[in-house]
Structure formats: structure tokens, C-alpha cells
PDB file of N, CA and C in Angstrom:
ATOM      1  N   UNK A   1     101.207 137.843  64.682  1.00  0.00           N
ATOM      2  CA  UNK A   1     102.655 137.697  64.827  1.00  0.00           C
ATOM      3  C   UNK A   1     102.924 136.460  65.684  1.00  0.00           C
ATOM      4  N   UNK A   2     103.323 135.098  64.934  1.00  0.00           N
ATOM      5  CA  UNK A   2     103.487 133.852  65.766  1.00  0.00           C
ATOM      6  C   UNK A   2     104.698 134.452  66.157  1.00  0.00           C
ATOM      7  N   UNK A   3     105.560 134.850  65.651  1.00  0.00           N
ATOM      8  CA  UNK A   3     106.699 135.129  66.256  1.00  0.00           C
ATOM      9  C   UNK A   3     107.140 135.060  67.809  1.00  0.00           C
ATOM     10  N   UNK A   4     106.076 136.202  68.492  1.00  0.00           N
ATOM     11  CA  UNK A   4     106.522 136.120  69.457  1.00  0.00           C
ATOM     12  C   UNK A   4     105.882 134.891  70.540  1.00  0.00           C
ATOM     13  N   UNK A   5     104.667 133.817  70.355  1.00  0.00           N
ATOM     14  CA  UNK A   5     104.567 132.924  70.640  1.00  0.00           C
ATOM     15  C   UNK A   5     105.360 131.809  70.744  1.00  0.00           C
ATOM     16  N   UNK A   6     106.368 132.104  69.708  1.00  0.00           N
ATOM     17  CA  UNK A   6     107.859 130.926  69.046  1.00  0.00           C
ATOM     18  C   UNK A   6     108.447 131.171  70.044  1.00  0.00           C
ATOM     19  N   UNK A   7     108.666 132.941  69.917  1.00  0.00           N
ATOM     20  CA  UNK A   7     110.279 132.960  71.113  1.00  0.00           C
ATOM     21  C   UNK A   7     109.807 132.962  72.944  1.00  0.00           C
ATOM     22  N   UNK A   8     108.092 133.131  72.903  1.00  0.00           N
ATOM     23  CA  UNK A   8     107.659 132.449  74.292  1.00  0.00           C
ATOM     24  C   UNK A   8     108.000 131.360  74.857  1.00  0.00           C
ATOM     25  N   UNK A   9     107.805 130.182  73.464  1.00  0.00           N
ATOM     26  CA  UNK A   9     107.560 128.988  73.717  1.00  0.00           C
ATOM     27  C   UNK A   9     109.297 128.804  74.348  1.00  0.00           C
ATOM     28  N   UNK A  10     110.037 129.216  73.285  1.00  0.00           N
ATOM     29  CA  UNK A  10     111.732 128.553  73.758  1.00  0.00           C
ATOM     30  C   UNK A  10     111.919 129.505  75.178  1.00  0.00           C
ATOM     31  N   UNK A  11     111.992 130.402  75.602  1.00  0.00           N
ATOM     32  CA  UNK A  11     112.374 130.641  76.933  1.00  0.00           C
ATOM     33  C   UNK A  11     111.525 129.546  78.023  1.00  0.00           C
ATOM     34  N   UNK A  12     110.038 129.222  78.124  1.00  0.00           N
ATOM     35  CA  UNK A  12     109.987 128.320  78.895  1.00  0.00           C
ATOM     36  C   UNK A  12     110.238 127.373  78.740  1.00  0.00           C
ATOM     37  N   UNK A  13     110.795 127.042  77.618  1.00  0.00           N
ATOM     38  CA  UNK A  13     111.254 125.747  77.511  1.00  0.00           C
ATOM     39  C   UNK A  13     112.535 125.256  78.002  1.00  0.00           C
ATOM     40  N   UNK A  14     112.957 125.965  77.776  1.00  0.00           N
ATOM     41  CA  UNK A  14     114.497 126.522  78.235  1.00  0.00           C
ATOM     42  C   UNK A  14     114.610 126.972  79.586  1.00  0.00           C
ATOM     43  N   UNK A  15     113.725 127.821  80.438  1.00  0.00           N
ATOM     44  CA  UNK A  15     113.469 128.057  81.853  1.00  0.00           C
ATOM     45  C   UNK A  15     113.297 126.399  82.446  1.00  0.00           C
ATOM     46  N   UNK A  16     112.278 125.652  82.143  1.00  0.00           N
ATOM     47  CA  UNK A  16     111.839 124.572  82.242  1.00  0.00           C
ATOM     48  C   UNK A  16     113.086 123.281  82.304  1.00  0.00           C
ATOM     49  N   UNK A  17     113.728 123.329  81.227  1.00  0.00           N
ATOM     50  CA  UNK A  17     114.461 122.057  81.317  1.00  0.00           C
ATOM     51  C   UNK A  17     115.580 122.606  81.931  1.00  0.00           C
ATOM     52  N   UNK A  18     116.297 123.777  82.315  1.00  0.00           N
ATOM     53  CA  UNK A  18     117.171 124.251  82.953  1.00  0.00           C
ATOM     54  C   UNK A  18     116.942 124.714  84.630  1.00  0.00           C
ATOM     55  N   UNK A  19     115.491 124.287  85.053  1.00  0.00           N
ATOM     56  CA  UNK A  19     115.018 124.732  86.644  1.00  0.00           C
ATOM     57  C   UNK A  19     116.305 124.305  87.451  1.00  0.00           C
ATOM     58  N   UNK A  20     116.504 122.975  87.423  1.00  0.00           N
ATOM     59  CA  UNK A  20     117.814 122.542  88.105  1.00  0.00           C
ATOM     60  C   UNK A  20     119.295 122.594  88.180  1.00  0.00           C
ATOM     61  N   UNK A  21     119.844 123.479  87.228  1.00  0.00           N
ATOM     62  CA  UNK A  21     121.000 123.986  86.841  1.00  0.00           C
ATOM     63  C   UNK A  21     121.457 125.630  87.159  1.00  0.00           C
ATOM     64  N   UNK A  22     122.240 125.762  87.989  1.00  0.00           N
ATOM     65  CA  UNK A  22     122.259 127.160  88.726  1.00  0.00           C
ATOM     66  C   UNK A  22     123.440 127.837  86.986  1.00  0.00           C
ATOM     67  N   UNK A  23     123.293 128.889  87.673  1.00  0.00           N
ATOM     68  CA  UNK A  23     123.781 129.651  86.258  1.00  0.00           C
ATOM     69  C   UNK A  23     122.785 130.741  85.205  1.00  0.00           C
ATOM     70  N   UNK A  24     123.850 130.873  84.188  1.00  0.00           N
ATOM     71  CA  UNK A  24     122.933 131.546  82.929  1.00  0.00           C
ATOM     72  C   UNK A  24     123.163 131.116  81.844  1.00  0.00           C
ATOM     73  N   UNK A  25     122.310 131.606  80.652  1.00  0.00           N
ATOM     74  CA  UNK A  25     122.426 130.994  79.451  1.00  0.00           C
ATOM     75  C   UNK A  25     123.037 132.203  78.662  1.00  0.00           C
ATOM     76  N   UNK A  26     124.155 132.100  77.879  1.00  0.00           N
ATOM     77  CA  UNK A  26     124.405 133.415  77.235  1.00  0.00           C
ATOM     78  C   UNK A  26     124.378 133.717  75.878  1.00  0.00           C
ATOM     79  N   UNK A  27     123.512 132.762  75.449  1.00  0.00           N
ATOM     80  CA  UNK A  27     122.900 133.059  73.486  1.00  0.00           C
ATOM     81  C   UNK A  27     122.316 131.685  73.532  1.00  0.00           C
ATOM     82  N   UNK A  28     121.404 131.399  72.608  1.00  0.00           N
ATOM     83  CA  UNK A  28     120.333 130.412  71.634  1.00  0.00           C
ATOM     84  C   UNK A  28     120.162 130.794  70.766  1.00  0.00           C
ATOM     85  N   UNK A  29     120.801 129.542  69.799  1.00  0.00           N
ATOM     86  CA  UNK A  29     120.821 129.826  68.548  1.00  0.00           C
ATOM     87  C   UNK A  29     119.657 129.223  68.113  1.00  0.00           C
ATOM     88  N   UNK A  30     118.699 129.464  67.207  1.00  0.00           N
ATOM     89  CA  UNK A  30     117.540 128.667  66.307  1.00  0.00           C
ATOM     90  C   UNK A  30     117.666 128.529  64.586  1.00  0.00           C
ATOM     91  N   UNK A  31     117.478 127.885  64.196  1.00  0.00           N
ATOM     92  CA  UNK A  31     117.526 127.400  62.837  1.00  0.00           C
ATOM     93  C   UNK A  31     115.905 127.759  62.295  1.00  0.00           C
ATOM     94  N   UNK A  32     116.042 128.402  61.723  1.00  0.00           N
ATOM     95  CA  UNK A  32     114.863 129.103  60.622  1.00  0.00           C
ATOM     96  C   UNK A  32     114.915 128.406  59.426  1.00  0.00           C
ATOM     97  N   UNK A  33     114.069 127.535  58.388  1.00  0.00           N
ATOM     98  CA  UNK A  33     114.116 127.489  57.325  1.00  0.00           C
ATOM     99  C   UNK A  33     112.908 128.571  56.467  1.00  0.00           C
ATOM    100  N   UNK A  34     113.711 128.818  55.559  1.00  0.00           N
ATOM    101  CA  UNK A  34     112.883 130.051  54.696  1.00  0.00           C
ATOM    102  C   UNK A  34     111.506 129.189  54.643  1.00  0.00           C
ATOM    103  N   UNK A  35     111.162 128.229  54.513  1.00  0.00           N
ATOM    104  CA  UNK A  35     109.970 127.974  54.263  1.00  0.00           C
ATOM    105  C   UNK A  35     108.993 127.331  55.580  1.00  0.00           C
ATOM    106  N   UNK A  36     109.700 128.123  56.405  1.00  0.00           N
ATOM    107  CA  UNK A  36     108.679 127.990  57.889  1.00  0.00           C
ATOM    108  C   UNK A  36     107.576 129.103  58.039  1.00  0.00           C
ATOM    109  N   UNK A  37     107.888 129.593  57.661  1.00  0.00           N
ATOM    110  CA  UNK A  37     106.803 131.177  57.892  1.00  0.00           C
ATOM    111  C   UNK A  37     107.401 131.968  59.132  1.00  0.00           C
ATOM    112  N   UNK A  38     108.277 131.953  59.459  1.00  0.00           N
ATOM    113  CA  UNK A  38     108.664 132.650  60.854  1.00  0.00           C
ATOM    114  C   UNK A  38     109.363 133.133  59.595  1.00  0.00           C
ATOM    115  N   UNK A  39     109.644 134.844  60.149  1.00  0.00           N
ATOM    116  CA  UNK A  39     110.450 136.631  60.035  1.00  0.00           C
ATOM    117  C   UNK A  39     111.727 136.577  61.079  1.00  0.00           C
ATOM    118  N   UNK A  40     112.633 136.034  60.299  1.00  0.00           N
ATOM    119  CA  UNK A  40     114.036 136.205  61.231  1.00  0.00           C
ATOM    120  C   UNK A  40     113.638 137.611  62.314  1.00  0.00           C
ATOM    121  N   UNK A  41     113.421 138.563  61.290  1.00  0.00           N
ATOM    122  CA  UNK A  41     113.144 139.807  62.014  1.00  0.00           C
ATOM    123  C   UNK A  41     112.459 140.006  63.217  1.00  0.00           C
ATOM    124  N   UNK A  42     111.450 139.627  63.000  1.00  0.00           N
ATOM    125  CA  UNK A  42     110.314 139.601  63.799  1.00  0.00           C
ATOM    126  C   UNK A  42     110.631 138.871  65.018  1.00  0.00           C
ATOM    127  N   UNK A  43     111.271 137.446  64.893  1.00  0.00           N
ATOM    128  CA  UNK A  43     111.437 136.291  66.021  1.00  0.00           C
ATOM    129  C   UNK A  43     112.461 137.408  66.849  1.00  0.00           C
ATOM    130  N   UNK A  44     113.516 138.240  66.100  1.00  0.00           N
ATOM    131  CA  UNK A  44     114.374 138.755  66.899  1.00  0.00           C
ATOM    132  C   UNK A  44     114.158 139.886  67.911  1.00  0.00           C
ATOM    133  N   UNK A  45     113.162 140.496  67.326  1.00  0.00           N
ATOM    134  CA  UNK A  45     111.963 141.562  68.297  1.00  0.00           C
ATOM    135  C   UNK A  45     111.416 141.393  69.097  1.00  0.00           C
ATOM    136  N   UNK A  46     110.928 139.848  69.083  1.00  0.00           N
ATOM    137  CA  UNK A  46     109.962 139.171  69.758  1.00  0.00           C
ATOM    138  C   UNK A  46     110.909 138.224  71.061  1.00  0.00           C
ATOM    139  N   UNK A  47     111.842 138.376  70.732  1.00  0.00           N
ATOM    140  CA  UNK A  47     112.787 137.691  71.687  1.00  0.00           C
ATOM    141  C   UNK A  47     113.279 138.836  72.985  1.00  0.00           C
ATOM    142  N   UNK A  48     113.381 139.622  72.516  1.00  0.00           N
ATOM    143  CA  UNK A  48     113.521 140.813  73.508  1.00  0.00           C
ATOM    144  C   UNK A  48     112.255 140.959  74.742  1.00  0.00           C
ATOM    145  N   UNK A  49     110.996 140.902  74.009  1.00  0.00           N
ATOM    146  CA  UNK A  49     109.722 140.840  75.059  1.00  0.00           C
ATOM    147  C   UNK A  49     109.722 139.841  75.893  1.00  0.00           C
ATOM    148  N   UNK A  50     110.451 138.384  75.350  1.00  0.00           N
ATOM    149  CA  UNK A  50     110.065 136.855  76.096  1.00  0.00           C
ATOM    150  C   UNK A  50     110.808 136.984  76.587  1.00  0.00           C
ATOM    151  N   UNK A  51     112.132 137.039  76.566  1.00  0.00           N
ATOM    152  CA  UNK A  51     113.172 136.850  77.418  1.00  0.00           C
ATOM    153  C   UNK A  51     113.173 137.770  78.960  1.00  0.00           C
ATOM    154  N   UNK A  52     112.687 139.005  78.994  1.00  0.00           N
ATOM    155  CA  UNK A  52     112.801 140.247  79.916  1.00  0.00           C
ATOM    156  C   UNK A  52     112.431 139.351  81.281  1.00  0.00           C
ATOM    157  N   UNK A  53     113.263 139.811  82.088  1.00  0.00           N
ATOM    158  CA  UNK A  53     112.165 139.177  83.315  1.00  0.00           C
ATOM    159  C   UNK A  53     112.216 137.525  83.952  1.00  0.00           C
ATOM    160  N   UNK A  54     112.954 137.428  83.045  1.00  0.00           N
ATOM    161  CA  UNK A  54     113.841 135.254  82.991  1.00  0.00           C
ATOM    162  C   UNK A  54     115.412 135.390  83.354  1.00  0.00           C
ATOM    163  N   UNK A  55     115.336 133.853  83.373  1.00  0.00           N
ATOM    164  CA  UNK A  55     116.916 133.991  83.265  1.00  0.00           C
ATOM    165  C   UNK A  55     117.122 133.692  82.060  1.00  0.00           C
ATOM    166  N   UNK A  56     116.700 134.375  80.926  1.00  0.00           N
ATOM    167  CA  UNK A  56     117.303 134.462  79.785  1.00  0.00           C
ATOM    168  C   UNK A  56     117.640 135.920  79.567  1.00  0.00           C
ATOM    169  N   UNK A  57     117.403 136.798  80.331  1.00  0.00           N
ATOM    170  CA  UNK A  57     117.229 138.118  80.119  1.00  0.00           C
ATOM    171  C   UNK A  57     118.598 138.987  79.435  1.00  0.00           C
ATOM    172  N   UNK A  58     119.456 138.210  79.645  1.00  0.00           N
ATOM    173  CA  UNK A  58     120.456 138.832  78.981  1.00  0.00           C
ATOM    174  C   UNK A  58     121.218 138.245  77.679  1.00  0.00           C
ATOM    175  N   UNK A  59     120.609 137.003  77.725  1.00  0.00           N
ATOM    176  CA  UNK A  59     121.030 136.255  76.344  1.00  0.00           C
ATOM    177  C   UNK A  59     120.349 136.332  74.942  1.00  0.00           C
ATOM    178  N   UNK A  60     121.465 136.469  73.733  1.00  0.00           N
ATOM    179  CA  UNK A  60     121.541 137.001  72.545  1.00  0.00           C
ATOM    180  C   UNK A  60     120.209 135.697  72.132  1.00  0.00           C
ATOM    181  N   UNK A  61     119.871 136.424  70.692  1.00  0.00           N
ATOM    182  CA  UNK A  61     119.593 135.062  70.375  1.00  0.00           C
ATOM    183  C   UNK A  61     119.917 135.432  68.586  1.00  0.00           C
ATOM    184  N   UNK A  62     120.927 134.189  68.576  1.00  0.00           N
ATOM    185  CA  UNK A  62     121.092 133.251  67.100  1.00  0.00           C
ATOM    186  C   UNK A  62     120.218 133.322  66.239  1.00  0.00           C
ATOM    187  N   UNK A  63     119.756 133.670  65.097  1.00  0.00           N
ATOM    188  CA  UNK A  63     119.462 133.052  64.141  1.00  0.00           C
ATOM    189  C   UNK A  63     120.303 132.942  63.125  1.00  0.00           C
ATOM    190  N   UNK A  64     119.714 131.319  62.832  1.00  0.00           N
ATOM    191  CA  UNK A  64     120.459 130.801  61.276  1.00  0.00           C
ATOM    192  C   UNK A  64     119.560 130.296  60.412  1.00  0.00           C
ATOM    193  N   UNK A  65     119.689 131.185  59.213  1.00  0.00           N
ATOM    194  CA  UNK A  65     118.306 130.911  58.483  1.00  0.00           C
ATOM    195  C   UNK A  65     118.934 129.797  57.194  1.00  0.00           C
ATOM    196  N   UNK A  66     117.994 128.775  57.242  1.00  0.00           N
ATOM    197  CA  UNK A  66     118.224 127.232  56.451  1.00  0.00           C
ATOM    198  C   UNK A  66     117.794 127.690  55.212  1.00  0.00           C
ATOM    199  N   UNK A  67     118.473 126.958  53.888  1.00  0.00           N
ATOM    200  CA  UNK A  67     118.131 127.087  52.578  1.00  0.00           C
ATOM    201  C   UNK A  67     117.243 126.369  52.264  1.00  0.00           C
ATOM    202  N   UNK A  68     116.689 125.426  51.446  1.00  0.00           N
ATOM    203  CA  UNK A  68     115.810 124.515  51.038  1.00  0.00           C
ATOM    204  C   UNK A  68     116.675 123.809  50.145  1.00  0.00           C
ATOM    205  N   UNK A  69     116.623 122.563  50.650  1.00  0.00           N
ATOM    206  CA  UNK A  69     117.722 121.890  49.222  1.00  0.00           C
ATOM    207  C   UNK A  69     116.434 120.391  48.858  1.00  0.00           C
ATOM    208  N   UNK A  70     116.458 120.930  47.338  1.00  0.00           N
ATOM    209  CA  UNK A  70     115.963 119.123  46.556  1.00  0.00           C
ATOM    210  C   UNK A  70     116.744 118.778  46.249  1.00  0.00           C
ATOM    211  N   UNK A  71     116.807 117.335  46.533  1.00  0.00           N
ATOM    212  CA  UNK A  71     116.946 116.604  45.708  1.00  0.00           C
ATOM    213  C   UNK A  71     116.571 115.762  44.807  1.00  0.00           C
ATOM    214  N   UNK A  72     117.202 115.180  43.598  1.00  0.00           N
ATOM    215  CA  UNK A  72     116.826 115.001  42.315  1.00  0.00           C
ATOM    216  C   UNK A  72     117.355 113.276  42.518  1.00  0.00           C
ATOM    217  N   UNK A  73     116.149 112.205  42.654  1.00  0.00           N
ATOM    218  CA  UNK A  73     116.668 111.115  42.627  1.00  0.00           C
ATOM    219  C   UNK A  73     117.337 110.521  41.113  1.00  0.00           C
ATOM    220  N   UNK A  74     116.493 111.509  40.108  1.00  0.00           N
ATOM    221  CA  UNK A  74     116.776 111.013  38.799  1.00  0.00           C
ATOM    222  C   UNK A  74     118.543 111.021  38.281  1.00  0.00           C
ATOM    223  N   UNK A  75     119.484 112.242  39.025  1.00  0.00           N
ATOM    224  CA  UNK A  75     120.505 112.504  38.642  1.00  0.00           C
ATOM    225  C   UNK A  75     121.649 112.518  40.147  1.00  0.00           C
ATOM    226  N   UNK A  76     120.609 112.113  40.773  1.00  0.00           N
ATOM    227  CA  UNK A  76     121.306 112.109  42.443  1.00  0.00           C
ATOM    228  C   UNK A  76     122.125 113.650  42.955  1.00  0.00           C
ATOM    229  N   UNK A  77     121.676 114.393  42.638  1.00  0.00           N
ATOM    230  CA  UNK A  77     122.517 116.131  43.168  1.00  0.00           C
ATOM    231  C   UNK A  77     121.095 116.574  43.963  1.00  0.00           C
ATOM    232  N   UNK A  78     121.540 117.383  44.722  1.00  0.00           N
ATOM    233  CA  UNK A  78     120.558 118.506  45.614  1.00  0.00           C
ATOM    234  C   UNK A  78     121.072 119.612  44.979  1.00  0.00           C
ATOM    235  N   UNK A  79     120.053 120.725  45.052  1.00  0.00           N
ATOM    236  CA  UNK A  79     119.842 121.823  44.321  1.00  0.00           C
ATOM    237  C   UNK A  79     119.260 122.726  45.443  1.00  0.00           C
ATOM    238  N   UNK A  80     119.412 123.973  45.588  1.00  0.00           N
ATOM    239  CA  UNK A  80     118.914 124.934  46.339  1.00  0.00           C
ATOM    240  C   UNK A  80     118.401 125.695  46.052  1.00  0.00           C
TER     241      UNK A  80
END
């Protein structure tokens, strides 16, 4: 389950670039594309364990899961 390695990685990352800013964070949103291999589901389960115990501990977290769009240089349209 990378999952919860993903939603490890963004709380310290987020702990990290926020050390100097007093306050809280109250949602992070992340962008999922279907063809990442991350489980909306899963990241959202897994966000509950990373966050506990931070100052993220009470913030939601976002997901927005991305479509896949080609495009077709031959006729110039994207397709999903």
C-alpha cells in the first residue's frame, strides 16, 4: 500500500515548508490521475494514520481524481 507512504510524504512536506508559519492547515487538496496507480480510497485511509499527531491532524484531505485526455495531432481535438 504506497498509499500511505504518499500521504506520509505530503504531511512532512507540508510540516516542513510550513515550520515557520504559526497556525493550521484546514484541507489539502491532491490531484490523482487515474493512471497513477494511487486508490483515491486508500490515499484517503491512509491520510487519517499520517496526519494524527501533526499539525495536520485535523485537516480534510481533497481528492480530485484527473481524466486522461489525448490528443490527436492529426485532427487537433483531445479525447478522454
Amino acid at each position: 500500500m504506497h498509499e500511505l507512504s504518499i500521504a506520509t510524504q505530503i504531511v512532512e512536506t507540508l510540516e516542513t515548508e510550513l515550520s515557520s508559519t504559526p497556525g493550521r492547515i484546514d484541507s489539502v487538496q491532491v490531484d490523482v490521475g487515474v493512471l497513477s496507480g494511487v486508490v483515491p480510497d486508500a490515499l484517503a485511509f491512509a491520510w487519517d494514520a499520517a496526519r494524527s499527531g501533526t499539525r495536520l491532524a485535523e485537516a480534510s484531505l481533497r481528492i480530485r481524481e484527473i481524466d486522461v485526455v489525448v490528443h490527436c495531432p492529426a485532427c487537433g481535438t483531445d479525447h478522454e
